[in-house]
PDB file of N, CA and C in Angstrom:
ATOM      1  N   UNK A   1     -12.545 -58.926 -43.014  1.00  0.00           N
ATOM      2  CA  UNK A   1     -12.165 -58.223 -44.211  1.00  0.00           C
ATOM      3  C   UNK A   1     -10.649 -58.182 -44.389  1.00  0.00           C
ATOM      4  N   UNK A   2     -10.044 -58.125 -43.288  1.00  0.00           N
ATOM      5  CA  UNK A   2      -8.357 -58.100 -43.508  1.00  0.00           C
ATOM      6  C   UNK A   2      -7.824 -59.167 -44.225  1.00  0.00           C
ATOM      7  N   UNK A   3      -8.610 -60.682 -43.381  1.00  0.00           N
ATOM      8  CA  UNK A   3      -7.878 -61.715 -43.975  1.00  0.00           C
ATOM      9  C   UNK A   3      -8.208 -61.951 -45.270  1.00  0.00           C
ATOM     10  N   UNK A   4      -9.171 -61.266 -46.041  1.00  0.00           N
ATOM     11  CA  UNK A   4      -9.460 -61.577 -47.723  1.00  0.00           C
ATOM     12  C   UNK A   4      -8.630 -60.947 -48.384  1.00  0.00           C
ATOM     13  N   UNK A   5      -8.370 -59.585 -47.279  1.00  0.00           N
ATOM     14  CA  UNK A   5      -7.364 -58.342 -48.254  1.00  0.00           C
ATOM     15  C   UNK A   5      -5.920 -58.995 -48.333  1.00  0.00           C
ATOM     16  N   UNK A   6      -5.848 -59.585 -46.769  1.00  0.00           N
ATOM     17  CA  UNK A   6      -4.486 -60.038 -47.104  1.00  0.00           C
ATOM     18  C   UNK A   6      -4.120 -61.385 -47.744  1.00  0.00           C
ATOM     19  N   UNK A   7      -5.335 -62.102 -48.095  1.00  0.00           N
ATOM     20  CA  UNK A   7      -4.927 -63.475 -49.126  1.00  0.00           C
ATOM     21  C   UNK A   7      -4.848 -62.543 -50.859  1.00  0.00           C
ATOM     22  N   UNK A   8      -5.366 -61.655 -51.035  1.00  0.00           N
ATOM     23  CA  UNK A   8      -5.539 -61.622 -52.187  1.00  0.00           C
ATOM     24  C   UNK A   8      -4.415 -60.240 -52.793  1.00  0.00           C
ATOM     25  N   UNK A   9      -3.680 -60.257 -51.666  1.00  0.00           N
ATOM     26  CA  UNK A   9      -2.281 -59.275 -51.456  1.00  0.00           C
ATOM     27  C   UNK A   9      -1.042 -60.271 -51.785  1.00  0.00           C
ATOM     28  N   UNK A  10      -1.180 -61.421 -51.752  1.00  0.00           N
ATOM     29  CA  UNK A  10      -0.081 -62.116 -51.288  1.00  0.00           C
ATOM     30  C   UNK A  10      -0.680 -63.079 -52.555  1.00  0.00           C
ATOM     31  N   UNK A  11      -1.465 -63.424 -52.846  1.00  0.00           N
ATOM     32  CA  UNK A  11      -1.757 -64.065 -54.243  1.00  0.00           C
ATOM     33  C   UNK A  11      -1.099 -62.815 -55.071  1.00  0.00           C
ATOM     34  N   UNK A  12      -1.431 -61.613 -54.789  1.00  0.00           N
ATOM     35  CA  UNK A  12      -0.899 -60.841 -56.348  1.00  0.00           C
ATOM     36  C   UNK A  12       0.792 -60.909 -56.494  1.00  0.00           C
ATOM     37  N   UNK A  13       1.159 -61.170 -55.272  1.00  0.00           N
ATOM     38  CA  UNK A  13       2.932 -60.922 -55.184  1.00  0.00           C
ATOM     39  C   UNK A  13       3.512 -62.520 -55.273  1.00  0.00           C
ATOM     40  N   UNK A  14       3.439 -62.977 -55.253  1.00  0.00           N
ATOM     41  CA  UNK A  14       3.002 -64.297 -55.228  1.00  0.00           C
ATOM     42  C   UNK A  14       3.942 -64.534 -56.720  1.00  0.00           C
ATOM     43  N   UNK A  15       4.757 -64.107 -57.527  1.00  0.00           N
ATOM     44  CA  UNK A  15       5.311 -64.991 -58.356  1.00  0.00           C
ATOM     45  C   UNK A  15       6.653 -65.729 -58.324  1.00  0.00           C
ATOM     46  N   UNK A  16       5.694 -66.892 -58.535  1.00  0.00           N
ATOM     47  CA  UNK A  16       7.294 -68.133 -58.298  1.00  0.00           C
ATOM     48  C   UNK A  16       8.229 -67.600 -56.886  1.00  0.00           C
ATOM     49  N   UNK A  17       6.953 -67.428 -55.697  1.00  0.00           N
ATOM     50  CA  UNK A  17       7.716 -67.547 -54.713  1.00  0.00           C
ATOM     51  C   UNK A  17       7.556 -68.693 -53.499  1.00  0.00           C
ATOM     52  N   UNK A  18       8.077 -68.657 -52.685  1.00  0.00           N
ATOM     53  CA  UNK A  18       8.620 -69.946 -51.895  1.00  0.00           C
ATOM     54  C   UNK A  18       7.512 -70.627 -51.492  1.00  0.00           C
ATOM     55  N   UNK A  19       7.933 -72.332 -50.823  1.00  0.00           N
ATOM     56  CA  UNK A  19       6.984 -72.687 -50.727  1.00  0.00           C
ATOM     57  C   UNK A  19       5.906 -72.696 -49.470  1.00  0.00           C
ATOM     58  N   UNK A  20       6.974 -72.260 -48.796  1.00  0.00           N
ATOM     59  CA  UNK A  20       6.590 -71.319 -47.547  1.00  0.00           C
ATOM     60  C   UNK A  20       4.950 -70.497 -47.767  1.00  0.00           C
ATOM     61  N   UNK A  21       5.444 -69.699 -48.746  1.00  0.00           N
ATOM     62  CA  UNK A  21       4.691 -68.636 -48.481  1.00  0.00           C
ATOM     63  C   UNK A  21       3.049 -69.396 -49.662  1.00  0.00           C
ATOM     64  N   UNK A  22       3.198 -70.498 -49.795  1.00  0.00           N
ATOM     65  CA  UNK A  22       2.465 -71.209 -50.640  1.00  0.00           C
ATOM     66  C   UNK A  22       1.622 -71.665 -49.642  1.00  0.00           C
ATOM     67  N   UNK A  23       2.032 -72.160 -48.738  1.00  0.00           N
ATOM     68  CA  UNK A  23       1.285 -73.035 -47.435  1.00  0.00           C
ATOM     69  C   UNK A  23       0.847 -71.834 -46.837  1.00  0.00           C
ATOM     70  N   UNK A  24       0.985 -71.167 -46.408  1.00  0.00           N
ATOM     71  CA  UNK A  24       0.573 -70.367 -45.508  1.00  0.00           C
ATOM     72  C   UNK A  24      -0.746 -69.670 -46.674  1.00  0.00           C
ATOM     73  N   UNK A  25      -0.790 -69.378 -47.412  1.00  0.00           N
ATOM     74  CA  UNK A  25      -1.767 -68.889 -48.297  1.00  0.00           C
ATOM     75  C   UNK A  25      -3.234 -70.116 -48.428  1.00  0.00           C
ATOM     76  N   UNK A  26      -2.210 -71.361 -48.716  1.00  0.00           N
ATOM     77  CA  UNK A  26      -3.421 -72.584 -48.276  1.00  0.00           C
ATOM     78  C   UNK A  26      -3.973 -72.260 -47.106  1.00  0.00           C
ATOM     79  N   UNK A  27      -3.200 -72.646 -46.090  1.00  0.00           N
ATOM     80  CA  UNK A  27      -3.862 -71.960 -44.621  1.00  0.00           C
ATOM     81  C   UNK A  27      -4.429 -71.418 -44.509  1.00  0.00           C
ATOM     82  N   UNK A  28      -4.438 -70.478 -44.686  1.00  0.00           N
ATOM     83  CA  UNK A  28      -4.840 -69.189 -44.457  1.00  0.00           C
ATOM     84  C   UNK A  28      -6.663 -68.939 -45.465  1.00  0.00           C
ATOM     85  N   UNK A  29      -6.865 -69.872 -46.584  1.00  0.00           N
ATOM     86  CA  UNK A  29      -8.004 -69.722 -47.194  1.00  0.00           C
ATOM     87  C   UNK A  29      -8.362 -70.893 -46.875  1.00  0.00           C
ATOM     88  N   UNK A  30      -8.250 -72.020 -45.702  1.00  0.00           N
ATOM     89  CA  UNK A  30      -8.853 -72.892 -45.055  1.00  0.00           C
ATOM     90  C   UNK A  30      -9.529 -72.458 -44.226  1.00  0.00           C
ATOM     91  N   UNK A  31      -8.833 -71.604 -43.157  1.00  0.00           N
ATOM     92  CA  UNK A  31      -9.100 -71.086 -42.024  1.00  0.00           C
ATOM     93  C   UNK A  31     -10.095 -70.011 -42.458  1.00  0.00           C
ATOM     94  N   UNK A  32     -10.358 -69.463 -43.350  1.00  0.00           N
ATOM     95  CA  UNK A  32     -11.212 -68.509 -43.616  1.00  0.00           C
ATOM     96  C   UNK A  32     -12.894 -69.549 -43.957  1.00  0.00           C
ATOM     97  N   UNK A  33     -12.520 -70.214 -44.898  1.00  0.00           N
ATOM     98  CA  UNK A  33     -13.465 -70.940 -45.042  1.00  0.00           C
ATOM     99  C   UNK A  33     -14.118 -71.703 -43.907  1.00  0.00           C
ATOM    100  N   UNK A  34     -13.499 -71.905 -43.164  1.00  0.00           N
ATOM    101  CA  UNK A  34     -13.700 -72.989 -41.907  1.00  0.00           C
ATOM    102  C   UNK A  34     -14.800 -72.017 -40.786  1.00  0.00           C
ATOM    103  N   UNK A  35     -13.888 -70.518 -40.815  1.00  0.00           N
ATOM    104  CA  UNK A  35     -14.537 -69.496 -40.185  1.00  0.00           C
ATOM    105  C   UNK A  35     -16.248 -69.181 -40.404  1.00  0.00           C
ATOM    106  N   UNK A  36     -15.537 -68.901 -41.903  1.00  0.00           N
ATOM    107  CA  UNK A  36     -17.051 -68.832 -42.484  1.00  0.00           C
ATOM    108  C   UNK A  36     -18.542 -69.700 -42.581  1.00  0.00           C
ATOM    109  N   UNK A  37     -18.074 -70.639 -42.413  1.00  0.00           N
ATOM    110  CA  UNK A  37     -18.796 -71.989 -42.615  1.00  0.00           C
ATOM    111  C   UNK A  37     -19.113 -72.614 -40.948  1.00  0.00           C
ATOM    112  N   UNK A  38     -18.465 -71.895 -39.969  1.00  0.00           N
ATOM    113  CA  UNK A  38     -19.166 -71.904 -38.573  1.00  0.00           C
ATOM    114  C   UNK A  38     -19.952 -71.123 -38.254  1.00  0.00           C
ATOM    115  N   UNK A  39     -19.467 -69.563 -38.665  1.00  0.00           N
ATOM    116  CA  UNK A  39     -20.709 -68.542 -38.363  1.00  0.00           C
ATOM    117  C   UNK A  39     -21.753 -68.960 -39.241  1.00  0.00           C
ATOM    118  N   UNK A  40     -22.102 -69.641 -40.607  1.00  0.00           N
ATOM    119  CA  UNK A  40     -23.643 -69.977 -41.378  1.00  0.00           C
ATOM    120  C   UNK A  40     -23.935 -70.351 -40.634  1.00  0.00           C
ATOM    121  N   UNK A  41     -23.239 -72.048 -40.093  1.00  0.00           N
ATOM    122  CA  UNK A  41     -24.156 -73.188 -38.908  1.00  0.00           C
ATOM    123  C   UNK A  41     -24.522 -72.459 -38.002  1.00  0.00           C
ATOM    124  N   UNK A  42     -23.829 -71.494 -37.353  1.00  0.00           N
ATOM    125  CA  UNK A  42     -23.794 -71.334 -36.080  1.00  0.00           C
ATOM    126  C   UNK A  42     -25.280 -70.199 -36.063  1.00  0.00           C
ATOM    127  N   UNK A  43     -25.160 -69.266 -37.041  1.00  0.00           N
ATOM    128  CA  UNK A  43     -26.477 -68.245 -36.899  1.00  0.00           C
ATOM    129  C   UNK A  43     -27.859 -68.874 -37.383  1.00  0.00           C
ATOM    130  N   UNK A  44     -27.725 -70.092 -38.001  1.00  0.00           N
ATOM    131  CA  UNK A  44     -28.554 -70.509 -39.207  1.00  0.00           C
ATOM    132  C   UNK A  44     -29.369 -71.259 -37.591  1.00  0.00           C
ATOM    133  N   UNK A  45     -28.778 -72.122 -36.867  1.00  0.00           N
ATOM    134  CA  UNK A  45     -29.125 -72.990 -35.885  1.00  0.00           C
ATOM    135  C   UNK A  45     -29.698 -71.647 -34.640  1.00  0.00           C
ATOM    136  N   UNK A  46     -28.933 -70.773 -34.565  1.00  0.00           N
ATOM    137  CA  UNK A  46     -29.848 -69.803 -33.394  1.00  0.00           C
ATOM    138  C   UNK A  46     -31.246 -69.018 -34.239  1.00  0.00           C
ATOM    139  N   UNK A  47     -31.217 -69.053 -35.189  1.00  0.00           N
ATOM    140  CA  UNK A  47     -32.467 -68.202 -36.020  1.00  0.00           C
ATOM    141  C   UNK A  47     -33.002 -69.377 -36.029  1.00  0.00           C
ATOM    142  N   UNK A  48     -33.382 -70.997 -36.219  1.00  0.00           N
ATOM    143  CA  UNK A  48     -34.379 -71.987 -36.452  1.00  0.00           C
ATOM    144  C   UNK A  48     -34.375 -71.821 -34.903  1.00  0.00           C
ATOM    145  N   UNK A  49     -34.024 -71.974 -34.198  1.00  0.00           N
ATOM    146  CA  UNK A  49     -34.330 -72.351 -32.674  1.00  0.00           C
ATOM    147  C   UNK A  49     -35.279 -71.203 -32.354  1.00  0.00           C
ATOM    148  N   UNK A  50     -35.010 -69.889 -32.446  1.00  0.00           N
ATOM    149  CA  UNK A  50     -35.447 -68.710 -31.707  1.00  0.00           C
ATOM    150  C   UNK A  50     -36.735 -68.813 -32.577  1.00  0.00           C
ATOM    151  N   UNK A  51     -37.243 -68.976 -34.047  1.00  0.00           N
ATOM    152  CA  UNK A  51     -38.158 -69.534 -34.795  1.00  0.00           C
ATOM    153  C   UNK A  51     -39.023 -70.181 -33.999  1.00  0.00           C
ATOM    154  N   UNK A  52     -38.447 -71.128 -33.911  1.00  0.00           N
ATOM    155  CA  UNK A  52     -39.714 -71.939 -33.562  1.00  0.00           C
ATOM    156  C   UNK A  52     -39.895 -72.110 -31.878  1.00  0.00           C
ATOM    157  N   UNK A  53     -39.290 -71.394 -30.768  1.00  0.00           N
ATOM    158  CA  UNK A  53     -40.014 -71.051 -29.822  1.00  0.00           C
ATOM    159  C   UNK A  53     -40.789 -70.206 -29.692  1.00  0.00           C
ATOM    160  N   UNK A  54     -41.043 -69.300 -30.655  1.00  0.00           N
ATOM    161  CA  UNK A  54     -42.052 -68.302 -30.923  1.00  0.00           C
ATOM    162  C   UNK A  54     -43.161 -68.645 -31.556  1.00  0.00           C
ATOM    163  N   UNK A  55     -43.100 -70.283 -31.909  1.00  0.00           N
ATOM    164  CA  UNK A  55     -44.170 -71.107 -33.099  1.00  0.00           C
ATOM    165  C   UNK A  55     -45.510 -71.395 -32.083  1.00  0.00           C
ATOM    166  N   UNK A  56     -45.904 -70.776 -30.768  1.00  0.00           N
ATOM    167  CA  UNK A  56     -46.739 -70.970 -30.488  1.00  0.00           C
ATOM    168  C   UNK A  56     -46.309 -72.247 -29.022  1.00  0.00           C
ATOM    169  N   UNK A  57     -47.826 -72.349 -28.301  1.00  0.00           N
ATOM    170  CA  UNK A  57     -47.659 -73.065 -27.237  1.00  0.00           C
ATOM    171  C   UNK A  57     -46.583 -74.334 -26.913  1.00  0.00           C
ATOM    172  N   UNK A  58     -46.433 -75.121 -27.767  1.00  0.00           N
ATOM    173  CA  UNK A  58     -45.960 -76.405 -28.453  1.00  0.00           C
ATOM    174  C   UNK A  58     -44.227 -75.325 -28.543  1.00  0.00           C
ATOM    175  N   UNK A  59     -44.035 -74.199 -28.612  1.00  0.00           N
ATOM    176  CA  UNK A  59     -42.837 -74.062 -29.550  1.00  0.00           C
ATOM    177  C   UNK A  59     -41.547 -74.173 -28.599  1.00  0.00           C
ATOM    178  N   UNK A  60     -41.683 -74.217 -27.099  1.00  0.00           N
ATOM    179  CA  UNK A  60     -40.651 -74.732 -26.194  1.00  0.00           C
ATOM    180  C   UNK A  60     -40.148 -75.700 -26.644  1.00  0.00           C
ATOM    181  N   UNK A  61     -40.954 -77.073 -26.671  1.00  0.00           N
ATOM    182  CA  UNK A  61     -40.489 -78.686 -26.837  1.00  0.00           C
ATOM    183  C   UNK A  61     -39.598 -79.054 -28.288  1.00  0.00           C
ATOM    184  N   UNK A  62     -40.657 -77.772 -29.200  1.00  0.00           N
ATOM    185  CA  UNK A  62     -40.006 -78.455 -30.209  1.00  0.00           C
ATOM    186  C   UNK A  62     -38.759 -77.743 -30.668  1.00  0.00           C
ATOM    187  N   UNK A  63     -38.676 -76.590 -30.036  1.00  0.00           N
ATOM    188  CA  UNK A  63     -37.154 -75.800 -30.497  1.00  0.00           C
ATOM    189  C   UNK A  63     -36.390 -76.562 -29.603  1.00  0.00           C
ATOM    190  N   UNK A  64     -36.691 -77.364 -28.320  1.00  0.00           N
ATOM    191  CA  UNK A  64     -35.358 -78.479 -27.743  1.00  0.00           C
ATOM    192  C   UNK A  64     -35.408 -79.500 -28.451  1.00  0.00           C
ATOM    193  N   UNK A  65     -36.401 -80.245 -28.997  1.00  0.00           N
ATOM    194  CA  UNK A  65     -36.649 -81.508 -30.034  1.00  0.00           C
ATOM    195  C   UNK A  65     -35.279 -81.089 -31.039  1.00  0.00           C
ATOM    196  N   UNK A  66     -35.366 -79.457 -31.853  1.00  0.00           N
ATOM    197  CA  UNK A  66     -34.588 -79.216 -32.685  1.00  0.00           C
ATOM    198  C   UNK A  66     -33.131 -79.132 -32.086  1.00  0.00           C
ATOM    199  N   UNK A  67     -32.807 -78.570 -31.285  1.00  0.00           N
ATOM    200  CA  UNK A  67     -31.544 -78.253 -30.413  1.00  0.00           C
ATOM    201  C   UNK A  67     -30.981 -79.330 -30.146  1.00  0.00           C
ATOM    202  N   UNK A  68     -31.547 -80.491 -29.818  1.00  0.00           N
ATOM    203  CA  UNK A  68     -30.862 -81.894 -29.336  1.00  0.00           C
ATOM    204  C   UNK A  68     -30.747 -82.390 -30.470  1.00  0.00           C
ATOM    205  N   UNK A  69     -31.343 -82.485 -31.288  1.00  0.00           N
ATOM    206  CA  UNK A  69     -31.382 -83.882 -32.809  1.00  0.00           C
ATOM    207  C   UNK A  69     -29.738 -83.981 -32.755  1.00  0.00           C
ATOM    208  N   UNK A  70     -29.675 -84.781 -32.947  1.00  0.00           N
ATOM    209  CA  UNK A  70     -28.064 -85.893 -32.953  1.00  0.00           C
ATOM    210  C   UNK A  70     -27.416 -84.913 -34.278  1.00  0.00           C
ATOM    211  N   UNK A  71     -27.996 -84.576 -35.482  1.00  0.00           N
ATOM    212  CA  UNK A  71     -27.664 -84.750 -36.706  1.00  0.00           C
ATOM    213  C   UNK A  71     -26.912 -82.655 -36.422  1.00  0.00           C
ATOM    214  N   UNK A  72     -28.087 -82.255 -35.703  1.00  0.00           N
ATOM    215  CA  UNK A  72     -27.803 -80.660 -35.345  1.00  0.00           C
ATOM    216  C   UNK A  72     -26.888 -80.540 -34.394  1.00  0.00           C
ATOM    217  N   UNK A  73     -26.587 -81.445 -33.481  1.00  0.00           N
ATOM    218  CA  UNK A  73     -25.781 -81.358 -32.621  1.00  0.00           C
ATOM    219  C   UNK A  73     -24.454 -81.570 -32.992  1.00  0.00           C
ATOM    220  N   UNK A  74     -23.890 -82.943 -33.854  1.00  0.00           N
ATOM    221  CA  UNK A  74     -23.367 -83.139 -34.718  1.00  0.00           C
ATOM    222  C   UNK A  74     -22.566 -81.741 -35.442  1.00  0.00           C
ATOM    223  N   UNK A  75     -23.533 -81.048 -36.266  1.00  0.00           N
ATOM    224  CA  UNK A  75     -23.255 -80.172 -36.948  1.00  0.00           C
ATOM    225  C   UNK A  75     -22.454 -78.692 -35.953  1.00  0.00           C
ATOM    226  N   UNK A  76     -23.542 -78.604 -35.133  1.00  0.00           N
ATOM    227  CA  UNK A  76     -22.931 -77.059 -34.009  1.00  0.00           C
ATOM    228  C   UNK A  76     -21.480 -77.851 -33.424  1.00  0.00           C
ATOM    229  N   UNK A  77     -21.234 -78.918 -32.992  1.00  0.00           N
ATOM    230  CA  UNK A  77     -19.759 -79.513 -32.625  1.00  0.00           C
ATOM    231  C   UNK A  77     -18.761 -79.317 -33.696  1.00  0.00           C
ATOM    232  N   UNK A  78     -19.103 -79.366 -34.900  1.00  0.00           N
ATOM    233  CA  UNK A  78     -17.894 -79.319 -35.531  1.00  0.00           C
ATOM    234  C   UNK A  78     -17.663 -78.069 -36.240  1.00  0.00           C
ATOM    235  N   UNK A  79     -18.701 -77.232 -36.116  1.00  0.00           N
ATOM    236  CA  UNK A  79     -18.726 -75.958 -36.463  1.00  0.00           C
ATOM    237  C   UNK A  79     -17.841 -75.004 -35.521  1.00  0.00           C
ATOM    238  N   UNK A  80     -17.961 -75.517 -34.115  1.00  0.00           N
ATOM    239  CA  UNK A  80     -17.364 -75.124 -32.907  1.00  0.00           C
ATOM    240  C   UNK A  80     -15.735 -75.652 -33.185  1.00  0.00           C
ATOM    241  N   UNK A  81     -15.236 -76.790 -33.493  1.00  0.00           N
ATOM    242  CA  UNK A  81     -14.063 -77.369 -33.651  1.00  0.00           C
ATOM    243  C   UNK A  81     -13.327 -76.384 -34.956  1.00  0.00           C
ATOM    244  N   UNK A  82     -14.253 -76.101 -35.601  1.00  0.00           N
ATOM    245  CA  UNK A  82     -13.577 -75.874 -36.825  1.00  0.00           C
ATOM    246  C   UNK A  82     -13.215 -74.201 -36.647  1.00  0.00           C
ATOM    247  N   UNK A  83     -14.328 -73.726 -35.894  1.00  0.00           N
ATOM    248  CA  UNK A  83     -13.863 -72.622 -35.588  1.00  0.00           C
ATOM    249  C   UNK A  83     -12.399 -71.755 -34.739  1.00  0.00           C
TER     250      UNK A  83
END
C-alpha cells in the first residue's frame, strides 16, 4: 500500500520536474507491477497444486505432472526473477 501511495504522491507533485525523479517513478511502477504479477503466478500455482492433490487417489502424480510441466516451471522461474 505505501508504494501506490507513494507513486501517486509524486505523480501529483510531479510538475515539469526533473528527469530524475521521472525514472524513478518508471521504476518504481515496474517494480510494483513485476511484484504484483509474481504473487498472481506464485498463489495461482500453489492453489492448482494443493487442488489437485486433494483430486483423489491419482491426485499425488498429477499435482507433480502439474508442478514439473516445463511451461509452469518456466512461469514460477521468472515470477521468482522478477520478484
Amino acid at each position: 500500500n505505501l508504494s501506490i501511495k507513494q507513486m501517486f504522491l509524486l505523480e501529483k507533485s510531479f510538475q515539469g520536474g526533473s528527469v530524475v525523479a521521472y525514472v524513478g517513478f518508471v521504476l518504481m511502477t515496474i517494480v510494483f507491477i513485476l511484484n504484483l504479477a509474481a504473487v498472481v503466478i506464485l498463489i495461482q500455482q500453489l492453489f492448482m497444486t494443493y487442488r489437485l492433490l486433494t483430486a483423489g487417489p491419482t491426485g499425488f502424480e498429477i499435482a507433480k505432472s502439474y508442478y514439473l510441466n516445463p511451461n509452469i516451471v518456466t512461469m514460477r522461474n521468472a515470477a521468482v526473477k522478477g520478484f
